[in-house]
C-alpha atoms as a PDB file:
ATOM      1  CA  UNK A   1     -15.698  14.982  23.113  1.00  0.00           C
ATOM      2  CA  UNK A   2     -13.181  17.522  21.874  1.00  0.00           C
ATOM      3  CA  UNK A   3     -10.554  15.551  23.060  1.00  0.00           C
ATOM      4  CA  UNK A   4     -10.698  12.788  21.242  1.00  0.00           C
ATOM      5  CA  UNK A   5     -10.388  14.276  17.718  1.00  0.00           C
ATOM      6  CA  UNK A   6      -6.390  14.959  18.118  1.00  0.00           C
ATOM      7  CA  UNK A   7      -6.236  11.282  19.338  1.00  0.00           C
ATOM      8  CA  UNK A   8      -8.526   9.863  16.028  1.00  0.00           C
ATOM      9  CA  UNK A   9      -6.486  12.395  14.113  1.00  0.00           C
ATOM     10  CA  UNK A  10      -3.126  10.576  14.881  1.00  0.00           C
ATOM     11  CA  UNK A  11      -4.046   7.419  15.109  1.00  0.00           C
ATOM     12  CA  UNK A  12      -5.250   7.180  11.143  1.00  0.00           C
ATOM     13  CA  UNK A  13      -1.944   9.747  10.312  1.00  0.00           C
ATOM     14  CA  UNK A  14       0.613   6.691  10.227  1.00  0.00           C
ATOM     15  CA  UNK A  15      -1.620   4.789   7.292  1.00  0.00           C
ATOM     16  CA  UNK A  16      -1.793   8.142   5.570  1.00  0.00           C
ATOM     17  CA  UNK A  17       2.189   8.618   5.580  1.00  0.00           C
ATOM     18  CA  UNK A  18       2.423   4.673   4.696  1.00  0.00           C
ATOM     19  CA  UNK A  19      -0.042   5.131   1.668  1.00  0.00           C
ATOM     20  CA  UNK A  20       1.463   9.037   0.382  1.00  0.00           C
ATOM     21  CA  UNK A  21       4.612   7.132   0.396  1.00  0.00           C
ATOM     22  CA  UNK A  22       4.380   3.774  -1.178  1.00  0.00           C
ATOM     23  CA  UNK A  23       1.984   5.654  -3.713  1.00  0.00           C
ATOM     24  CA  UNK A  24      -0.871   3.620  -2.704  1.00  0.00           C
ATOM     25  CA  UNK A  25      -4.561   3.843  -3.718  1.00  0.00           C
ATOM     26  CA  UNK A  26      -6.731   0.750  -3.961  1.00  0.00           C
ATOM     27  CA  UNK A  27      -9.780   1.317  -6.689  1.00  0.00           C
ATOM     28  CA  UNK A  28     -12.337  -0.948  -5.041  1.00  0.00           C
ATOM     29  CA  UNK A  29     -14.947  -0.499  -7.691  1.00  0.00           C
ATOM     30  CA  UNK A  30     -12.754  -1.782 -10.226  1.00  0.00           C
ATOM     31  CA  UNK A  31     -10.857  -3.989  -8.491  1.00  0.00           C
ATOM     32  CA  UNK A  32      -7.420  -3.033  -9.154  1.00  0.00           C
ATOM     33  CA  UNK A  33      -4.188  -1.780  -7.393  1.00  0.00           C
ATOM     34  CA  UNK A  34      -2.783   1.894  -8.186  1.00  0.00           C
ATOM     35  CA  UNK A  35       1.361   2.419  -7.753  1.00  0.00           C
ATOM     36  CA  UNK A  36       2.768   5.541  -8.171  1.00  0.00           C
ATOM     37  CA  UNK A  37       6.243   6.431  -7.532  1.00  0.00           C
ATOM     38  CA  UNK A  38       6.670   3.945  -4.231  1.00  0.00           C
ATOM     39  CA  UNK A  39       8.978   5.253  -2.113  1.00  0.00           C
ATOM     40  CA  UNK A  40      10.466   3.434   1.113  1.00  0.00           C
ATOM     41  CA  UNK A  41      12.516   5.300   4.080  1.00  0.00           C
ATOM     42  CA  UNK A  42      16.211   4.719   4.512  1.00  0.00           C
ATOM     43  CA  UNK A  43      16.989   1.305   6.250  1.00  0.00           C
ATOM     44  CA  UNK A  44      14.174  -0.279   5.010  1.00  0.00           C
ATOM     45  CA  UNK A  45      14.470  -2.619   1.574  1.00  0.00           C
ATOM     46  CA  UNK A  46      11.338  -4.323   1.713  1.00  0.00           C
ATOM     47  CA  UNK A  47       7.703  -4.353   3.128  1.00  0.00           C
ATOM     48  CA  UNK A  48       4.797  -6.534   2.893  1.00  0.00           C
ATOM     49  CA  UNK A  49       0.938  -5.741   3.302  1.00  0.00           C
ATOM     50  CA  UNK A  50      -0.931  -8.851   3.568  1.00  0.00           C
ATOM     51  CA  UNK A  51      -4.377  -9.512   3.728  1.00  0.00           C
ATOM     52  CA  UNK A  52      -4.641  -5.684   1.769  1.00  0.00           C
ATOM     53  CA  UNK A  53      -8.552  -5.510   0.742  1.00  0.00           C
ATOM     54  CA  UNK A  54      -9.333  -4.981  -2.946  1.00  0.00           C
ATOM     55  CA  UNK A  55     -13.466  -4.875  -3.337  1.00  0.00           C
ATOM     56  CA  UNK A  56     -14.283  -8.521  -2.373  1.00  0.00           C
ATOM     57  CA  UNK A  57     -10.781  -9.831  -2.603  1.00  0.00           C
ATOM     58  CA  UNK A  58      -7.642  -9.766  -0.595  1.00  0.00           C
ATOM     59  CA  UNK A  59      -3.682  -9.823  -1.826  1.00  0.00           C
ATOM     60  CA  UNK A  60      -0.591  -9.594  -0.321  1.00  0.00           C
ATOM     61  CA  UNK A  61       1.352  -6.603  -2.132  1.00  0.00           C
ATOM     62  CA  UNK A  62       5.187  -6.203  -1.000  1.00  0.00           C
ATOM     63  CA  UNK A  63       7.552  -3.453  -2.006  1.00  0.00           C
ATOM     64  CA  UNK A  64      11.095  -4.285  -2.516  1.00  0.00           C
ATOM     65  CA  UNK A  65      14.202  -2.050  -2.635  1.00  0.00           C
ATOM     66  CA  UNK A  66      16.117  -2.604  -5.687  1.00  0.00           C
ATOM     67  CA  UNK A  67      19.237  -0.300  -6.247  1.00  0.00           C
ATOM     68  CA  UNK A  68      17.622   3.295  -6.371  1.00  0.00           C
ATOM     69  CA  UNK A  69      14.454   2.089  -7.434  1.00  0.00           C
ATOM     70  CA  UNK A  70      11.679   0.657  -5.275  1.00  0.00           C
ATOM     71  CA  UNK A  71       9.677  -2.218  -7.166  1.00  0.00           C
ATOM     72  CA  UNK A  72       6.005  -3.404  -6.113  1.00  0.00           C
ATOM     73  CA  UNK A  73       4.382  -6.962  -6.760  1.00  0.00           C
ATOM     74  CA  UNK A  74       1.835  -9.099  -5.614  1.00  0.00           C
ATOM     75  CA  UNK A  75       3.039 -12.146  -3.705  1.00  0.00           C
ATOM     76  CA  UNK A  76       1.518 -15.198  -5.669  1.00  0.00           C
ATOM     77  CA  UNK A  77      -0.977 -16.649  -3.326  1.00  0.00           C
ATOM     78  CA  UNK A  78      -3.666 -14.581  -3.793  1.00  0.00           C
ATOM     79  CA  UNK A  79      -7.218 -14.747  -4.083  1.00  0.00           C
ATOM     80  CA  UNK A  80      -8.466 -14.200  -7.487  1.00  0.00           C
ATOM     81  CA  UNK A  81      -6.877 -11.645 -10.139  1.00  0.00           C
ATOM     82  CA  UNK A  82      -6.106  -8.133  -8.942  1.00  0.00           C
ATOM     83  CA  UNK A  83      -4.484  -5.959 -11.094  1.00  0.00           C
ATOM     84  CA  UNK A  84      -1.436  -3.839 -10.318  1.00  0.00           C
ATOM     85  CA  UNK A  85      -1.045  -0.718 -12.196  1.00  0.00           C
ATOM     86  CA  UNK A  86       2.688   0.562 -10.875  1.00  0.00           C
ATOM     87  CA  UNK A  87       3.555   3.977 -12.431  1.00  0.00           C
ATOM     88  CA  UNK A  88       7.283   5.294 -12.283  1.00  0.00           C
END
């Protein structure tokens, strides 16, 4: 039905404004974690995705506030080797 579509719309716009800000993009074929330019909103210094799928694997990738700059590492229990590509 017609009506749903504004309701499927919104409910996937709050990962799309999580992932356009924190720079996000997962490359599943190869496995690896793309950064670019992370930003957080004002009042928050840190956030955590856990259980964040990469191909077969999952990681827990936080983003930390630190001065003006917003950092991003993987926490170190993870499963496997994922790389994380962070670009500034």
């Amino acid at each position: 039905p017609v009506a749903c579509l504004p309701q499927a719309w919104s409910a996937g716009s709050a990962f799309m404004l999580m992932q356009a800000c924190l720079g996000l993009e997962i490359d599943g074929w190869d496995g690896e974690i793309h950064v670019t330019r992370p930003r957080l909103p004002i009042g928050i210094d840190m956030l955590t995705l856990r259980h964040l799928g990469v191909g077969a694997r999952a990681v827990d990738l936080t983003f930390q506030r630190v001065g003006d700059r917003v950092v991003a590492f993987l926490a170190d229990r993870h499963e496997g080797l994922v790389p994380l590509i962070v670009r500034t």
